[in-house]
C-alpha atoms as a PDB file:
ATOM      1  CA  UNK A   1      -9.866 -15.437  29.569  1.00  0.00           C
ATOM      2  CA  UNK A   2      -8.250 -11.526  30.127  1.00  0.00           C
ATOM      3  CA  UNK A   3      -6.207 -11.602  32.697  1.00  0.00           C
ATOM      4  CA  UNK A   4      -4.045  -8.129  33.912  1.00  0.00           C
ATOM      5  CA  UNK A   5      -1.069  -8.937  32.711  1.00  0.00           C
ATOM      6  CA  UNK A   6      -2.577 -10.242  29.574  1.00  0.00           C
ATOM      7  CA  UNK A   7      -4.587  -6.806  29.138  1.00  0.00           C
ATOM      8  CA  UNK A   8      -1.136  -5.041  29.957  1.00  0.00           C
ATOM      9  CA  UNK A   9       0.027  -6.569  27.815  1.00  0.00           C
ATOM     10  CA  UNK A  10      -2.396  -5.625  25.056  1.00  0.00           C
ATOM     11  CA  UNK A  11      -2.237  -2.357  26.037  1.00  0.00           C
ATOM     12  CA  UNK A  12       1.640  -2.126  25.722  1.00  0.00           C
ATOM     13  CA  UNK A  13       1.570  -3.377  22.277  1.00  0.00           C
ATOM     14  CA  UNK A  14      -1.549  -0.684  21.494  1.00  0.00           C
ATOM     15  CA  UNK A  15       0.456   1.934  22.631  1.00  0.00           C
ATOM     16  CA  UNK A  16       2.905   1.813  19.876  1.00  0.00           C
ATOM     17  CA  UNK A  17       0.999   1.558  17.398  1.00  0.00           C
ATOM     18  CA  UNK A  18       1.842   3.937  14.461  1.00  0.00           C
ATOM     19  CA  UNK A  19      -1.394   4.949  12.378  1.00  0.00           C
ATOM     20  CA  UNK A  20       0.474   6.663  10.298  1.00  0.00           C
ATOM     21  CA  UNK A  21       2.943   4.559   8.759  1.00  0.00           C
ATOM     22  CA  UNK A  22       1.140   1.478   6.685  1.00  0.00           C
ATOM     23  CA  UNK A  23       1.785  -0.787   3.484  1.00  0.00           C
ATOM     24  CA  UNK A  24      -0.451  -0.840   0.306  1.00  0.00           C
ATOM     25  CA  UNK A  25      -0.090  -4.280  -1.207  1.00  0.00           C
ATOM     26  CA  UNK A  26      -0.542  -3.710  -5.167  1.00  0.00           C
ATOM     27  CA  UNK A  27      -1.639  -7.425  -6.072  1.00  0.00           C
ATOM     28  CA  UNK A  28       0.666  -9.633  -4.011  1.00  0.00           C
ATOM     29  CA  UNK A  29      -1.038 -12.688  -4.821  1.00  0.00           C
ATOM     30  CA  UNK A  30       1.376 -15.550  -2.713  1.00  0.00           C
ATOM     31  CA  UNK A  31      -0.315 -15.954   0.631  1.00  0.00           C
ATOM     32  CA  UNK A  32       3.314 -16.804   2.219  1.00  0.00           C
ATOM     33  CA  UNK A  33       4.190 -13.260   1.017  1.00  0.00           C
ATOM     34  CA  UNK A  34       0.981 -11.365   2.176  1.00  0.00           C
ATOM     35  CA  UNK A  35       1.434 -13.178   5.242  1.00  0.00           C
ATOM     36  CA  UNK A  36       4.855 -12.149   5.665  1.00  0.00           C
ATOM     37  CA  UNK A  37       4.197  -8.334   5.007  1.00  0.00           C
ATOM     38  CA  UNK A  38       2.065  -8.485   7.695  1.00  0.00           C
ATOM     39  CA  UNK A  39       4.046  -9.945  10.082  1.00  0.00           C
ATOM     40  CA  UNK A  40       6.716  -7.649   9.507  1.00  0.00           C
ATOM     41  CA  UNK A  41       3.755  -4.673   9.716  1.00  0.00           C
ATOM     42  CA  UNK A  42       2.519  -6.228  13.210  1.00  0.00           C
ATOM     43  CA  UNK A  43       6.850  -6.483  14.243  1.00  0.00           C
ATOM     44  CA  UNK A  44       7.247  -2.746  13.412  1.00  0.00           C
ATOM     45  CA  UNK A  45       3.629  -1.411  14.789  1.00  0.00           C
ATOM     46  CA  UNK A  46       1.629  -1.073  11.902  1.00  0.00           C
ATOM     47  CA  UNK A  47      -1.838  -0.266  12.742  1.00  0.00           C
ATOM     48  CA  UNK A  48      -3.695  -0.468   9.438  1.00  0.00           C
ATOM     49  CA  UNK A  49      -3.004  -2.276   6.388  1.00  0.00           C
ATOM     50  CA  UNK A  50      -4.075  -1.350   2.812  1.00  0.00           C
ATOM     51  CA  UNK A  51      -4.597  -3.820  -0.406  1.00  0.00           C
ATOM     52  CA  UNK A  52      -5.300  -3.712  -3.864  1.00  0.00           C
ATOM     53  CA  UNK A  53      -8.130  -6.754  -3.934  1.00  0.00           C
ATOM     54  CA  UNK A  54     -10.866  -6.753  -6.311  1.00  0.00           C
ATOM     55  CA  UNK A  55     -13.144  -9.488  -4.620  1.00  0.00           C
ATOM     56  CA  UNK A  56     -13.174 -12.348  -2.005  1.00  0.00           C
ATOM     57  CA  UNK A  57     -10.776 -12.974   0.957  1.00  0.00           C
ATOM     58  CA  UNK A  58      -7.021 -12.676   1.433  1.00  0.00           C
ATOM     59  CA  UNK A  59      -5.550 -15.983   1.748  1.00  0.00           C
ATOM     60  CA  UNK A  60      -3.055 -16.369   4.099  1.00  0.00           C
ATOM     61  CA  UNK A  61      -0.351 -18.697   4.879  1.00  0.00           C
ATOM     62  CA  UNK A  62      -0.766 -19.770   8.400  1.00  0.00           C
ATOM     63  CA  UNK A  63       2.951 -20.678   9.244  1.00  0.00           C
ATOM     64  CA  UNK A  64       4.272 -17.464   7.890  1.00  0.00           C
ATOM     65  CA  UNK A  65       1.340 -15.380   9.397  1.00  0.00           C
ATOM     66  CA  UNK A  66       2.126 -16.311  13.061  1.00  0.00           C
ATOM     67  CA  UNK A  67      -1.610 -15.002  13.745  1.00  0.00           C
ATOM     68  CA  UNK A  68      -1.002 -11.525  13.052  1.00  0.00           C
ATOM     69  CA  UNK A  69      -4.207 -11.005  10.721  1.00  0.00           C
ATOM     70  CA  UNK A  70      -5.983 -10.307  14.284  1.00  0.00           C
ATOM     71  CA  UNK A  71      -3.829  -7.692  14.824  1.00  0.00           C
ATOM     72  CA  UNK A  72      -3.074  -5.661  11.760  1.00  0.00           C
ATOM     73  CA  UNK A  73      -6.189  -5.594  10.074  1.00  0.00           C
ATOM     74  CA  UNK A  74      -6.144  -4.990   6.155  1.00  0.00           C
ATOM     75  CA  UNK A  75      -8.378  -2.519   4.699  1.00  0.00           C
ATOM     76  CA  UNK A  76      -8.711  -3.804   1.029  1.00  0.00           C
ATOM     77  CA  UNK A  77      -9.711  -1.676  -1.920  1.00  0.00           C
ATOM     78  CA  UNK A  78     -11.257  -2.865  -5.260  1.00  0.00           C
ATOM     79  CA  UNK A  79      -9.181  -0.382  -7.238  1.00  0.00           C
ATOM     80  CA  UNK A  80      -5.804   1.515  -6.969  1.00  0.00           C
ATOM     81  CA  UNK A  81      -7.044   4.662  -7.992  1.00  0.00           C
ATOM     82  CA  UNK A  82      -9.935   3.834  -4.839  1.00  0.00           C
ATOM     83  CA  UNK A  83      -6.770   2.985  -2.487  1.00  0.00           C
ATOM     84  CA  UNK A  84      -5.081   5.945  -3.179  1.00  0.00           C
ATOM     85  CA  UNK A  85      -7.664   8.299  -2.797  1.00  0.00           C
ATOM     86  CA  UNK A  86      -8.396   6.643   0.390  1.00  0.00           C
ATOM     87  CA  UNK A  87      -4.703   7.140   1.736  1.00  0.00           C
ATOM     88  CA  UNK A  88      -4.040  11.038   0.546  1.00  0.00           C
ATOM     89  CA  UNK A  89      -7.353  11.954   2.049  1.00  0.00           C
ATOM     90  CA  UNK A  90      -6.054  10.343   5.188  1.00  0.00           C
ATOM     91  CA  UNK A  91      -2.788  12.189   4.770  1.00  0.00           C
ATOM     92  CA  UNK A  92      -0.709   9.535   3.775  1.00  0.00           C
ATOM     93  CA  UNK A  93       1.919  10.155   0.850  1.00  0.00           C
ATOM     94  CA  UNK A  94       2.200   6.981  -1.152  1.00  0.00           C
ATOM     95  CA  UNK A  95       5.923   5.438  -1.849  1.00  0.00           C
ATOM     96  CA  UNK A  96       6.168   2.634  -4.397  1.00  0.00           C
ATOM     97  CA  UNK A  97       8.802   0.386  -3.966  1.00  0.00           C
ATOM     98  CA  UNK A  98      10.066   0.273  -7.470  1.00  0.00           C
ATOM     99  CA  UNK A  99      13.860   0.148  -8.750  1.00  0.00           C
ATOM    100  CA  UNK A 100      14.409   2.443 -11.118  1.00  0.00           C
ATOM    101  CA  UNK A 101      17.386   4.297 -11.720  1.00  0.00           C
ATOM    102  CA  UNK A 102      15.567   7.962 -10.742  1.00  0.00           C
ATOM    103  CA  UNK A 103      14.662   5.967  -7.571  1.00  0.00           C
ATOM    104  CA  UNK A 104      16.375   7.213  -3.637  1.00  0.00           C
ATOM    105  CA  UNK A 105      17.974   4.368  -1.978  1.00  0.00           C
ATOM    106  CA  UNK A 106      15.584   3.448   0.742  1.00  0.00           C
ATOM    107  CA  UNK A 107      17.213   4.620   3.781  1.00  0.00           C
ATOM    108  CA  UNK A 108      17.886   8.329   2.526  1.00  0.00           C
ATOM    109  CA  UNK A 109      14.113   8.511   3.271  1.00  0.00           C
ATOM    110  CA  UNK A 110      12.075  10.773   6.116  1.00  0.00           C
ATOM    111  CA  UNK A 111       9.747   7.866   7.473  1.00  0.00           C
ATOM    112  CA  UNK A 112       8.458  10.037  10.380  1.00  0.00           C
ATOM    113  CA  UNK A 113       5.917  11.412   7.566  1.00  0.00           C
ATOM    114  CA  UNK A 114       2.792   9.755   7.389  1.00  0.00           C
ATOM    115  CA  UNK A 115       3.562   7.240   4.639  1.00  0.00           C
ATOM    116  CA  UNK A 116       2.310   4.446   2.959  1.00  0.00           C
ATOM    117  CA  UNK A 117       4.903   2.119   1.114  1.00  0.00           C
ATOM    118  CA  UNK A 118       3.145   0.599  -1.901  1.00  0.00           C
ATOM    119  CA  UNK A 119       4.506  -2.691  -2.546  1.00  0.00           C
ATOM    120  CA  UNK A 120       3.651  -4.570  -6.263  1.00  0.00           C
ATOM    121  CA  UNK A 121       3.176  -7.786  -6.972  1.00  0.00           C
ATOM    122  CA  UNK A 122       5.634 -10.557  -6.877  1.00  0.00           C
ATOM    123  CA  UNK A 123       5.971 -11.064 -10.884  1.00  0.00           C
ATOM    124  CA  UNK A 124       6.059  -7.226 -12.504  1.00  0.00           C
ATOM    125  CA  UNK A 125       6.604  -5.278  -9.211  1.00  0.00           C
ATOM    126  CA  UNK A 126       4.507  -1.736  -8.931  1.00  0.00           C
ATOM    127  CA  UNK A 127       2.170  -1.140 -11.733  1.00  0.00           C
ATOM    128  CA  UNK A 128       2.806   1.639 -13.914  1.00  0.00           C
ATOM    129  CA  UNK A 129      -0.145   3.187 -13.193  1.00  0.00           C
ATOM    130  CA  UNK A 130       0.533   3.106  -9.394  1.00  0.00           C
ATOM    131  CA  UNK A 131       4.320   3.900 -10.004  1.00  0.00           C
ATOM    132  CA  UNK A 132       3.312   7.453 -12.431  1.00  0.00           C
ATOM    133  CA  UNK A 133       1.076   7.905  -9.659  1.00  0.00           C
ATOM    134  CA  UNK A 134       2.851   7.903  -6.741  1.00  0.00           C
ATOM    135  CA  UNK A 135       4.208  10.200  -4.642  1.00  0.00           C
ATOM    136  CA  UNK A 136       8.017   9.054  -5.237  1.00  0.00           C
ATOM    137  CA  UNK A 137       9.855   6.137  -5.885  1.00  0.00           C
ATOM    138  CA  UNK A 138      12.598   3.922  -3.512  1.00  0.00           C
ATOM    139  CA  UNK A 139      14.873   1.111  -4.086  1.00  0.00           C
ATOM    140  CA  UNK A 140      17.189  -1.255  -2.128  1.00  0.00           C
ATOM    141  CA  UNK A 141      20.747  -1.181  -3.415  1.00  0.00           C
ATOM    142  CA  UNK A 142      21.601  -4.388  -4.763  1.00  0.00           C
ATOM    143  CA  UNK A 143      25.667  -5.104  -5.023  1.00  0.00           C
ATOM    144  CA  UNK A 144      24.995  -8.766  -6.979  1.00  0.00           C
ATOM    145  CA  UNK A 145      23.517 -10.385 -10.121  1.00  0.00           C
ATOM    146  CA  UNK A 146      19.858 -10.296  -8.914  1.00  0.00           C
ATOM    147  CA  UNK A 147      18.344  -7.122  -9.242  1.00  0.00           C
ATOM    148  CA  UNK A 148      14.848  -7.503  -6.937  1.00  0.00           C
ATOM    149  CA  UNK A 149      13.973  -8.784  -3.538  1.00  0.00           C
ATOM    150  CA  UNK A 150      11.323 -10.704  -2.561  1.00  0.00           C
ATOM    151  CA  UNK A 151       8.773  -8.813  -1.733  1.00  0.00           C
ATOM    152  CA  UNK A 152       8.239  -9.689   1.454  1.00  0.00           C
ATOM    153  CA  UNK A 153      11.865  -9.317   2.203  1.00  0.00           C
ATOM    154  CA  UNK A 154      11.424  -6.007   0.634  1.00  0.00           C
ATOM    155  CA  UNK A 155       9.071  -4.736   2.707  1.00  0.00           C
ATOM    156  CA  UNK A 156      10.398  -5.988   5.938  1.00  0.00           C
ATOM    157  CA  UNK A 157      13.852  -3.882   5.460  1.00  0.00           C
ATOM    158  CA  UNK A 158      11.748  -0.344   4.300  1.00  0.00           C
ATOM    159  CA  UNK A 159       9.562  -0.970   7.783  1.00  0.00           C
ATOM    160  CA  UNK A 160      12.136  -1.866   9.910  1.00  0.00           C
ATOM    161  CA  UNK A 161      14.345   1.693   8.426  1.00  0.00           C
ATOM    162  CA  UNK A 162      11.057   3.408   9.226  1.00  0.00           C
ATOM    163  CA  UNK A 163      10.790   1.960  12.320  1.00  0.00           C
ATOM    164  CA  UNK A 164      14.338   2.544  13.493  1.00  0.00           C
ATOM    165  CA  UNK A 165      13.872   6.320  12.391  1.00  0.00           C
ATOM    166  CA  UNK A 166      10.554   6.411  14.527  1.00  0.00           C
ATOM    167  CA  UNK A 167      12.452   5.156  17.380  1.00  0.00           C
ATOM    168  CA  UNK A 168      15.222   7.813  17.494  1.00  0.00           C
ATOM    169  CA  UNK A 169      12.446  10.447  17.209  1.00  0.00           C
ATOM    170  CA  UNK A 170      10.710   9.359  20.228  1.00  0.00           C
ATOM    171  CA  UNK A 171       7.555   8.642  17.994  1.00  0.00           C
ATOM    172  CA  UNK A 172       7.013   5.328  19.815  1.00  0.00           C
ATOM    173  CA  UNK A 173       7.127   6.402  23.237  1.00  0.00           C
ATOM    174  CA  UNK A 174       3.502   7.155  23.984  1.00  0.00           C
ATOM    175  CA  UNK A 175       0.161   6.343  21.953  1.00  0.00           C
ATOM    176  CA  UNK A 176      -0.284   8.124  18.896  1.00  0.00           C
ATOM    177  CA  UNK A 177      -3.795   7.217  17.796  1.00  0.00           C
ATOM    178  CA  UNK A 178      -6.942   8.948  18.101  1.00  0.00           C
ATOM    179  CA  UNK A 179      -8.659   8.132  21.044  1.00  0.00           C
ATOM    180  CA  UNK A 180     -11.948   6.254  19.981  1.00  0.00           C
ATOM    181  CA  UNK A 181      -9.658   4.532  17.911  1.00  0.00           C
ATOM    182  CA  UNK A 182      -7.708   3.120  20.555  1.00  0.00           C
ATOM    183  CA  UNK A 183     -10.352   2.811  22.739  1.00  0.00           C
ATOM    184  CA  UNK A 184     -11.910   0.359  20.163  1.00  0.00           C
ATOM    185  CA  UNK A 185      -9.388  -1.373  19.245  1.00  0.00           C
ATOM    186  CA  UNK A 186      -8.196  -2.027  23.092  1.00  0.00           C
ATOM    187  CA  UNK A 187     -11.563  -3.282  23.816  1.00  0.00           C
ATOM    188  CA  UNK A 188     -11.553  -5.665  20.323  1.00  0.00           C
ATOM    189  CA  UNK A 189      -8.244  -7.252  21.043  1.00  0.00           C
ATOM    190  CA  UNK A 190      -9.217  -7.685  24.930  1.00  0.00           C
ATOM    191  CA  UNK A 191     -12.344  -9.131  24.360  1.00  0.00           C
ATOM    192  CA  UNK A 192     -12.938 -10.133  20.571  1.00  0.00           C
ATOM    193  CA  UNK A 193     -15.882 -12.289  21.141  1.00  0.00           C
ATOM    194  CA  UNK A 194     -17.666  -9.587  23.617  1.00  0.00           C
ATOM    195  CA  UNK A 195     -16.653  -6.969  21.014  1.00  0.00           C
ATOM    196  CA  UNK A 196     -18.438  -9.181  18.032  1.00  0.00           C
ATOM    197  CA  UNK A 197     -21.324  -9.963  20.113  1.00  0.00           C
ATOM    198  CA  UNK A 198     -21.862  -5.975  20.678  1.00  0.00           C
ATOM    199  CA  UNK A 199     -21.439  -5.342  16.679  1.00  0.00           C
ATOM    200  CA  UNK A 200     -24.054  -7.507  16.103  1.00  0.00           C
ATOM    201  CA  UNK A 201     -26.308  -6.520  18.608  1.00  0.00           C
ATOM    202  CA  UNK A 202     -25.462  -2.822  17.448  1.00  0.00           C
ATOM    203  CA  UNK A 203     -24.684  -1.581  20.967  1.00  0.00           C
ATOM    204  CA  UNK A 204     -21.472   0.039  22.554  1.00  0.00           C
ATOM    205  CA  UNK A 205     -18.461  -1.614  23.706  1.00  0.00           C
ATOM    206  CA  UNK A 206     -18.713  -1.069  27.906  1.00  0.00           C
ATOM    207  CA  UNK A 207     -15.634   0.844  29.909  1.00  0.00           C
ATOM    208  CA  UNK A 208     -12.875  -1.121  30.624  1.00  0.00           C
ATOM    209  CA  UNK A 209     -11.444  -0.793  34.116  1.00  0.00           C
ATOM    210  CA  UNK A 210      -7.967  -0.224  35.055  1.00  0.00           C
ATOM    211  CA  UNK A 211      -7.091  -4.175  34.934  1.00  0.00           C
ATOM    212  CA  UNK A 212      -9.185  -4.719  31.935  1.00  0.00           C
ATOM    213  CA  UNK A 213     -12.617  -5.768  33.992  1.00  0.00           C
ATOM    214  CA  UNK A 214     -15.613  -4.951  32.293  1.00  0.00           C
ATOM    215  CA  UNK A 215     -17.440  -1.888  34.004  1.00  0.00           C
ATOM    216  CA  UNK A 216     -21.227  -1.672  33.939  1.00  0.00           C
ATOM    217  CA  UNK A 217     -22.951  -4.299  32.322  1.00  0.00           C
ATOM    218  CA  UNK A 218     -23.647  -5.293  28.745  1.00  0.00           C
ATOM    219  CA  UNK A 219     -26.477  -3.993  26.950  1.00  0.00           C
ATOM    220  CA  UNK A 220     -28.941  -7.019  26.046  1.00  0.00           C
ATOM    221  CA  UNK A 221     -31.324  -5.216  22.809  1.00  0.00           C
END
């Protein structure tokens, strides 16, 4: 049941939402880790995942997810080369996570650009066909034997810099997304059964009032 303050709620999280800061999961094959990314991605307003899958469903640890596939969707793509093409059309530039010596140190990045930070997968890291091919490189200083993160870890420190720079720039104080998308989204995370039903039937999602009541009635074809 939608109550006000629940749909205030909802809305206060919508509004900030960043859709243009995202992660592009190269492979991560440990659900405890893809969960974890997204958690982190939900914590630091990610709208829109991106993954490297080439068939079947994302597995996900439950613990470690705290529910947040319902929130940050994942787009997944069958190829890198596919994801990659997806993300520069959208205006994304693409930063691998990968620790090489030619690599900045994490924080000495702009992170109010539209970026993507492509993470690889737990064993080798960032291909090298997504490293040559992205748009530049960054790495976490390490001061002890070890010379990686997990990559969950990983990725929660690079979003919560971005976020942090996002902050100071005022770049979370009102909604930044286009408005059918966050009129569509609003309505899905309100009502996620109503919105399903409405998919299915192929019909559009009704106004929401100022409280989150339904306006109008719902289309029955």
């Amino acid at each position: 049941m939608t109550t006000p303050r629940r749909y205030h709620r909802v809305r206060a999280v919508l509004d900030r939402r960043q859709g243009d800061l995202t992660v592009l999961m190269e492979d991560v094959q440990v659900p405890r880790n893809l969960a974890a990314i997204l958690r982190s991605c939900d914590a630091v307003g990610v709208f829109e995942a991106h993954a490297v899958w080439p068939g079947g469903r994302l597995k996900l640890s439950r613990p470690a997810s705290g529910g947040t596939r319902k929130w940050v969707p994942v787009r997944k793509h069958r190829t890198f080369p596919d994801a990659l093409a997806h993300l520069r059309t959208s205006g994304f530039r693409v930063l691998a996570a990968h620790p090489a010596p030619q690599a900045l140190d994490f924080r000495a990045v702009d992170y109010t650009l539209p970026t993507a930070i492509l993470l690889g997968t737990e064993e080798t890291g960032v291909s090298e066909e997504a490293a040559a091919a992205a748009d530049g490189w960054i790495a976490i200083p390490m001061a002890g034997m070890v010379t990686s993160l997990n990559v969950s870890v990983a990725a929660a420190l690079v979003l919560f810099e971005a976020q942090r720079q996002r902050e100071a720039a005022g770049l979370y104080a009102s909604s930044r997304l286009p408005p059918d998308a966050y009129a569509r989204t609003l309505f899905e995370w309100t009502y996620p059964k109503l919105a399903a039903y409405c998919r299915r039937k192929k019909v559009a999602y009704p106004p929401l009032g100022a409280d989150g009541e339904i306006l109008g009635e719902i289309p029955r074809s």
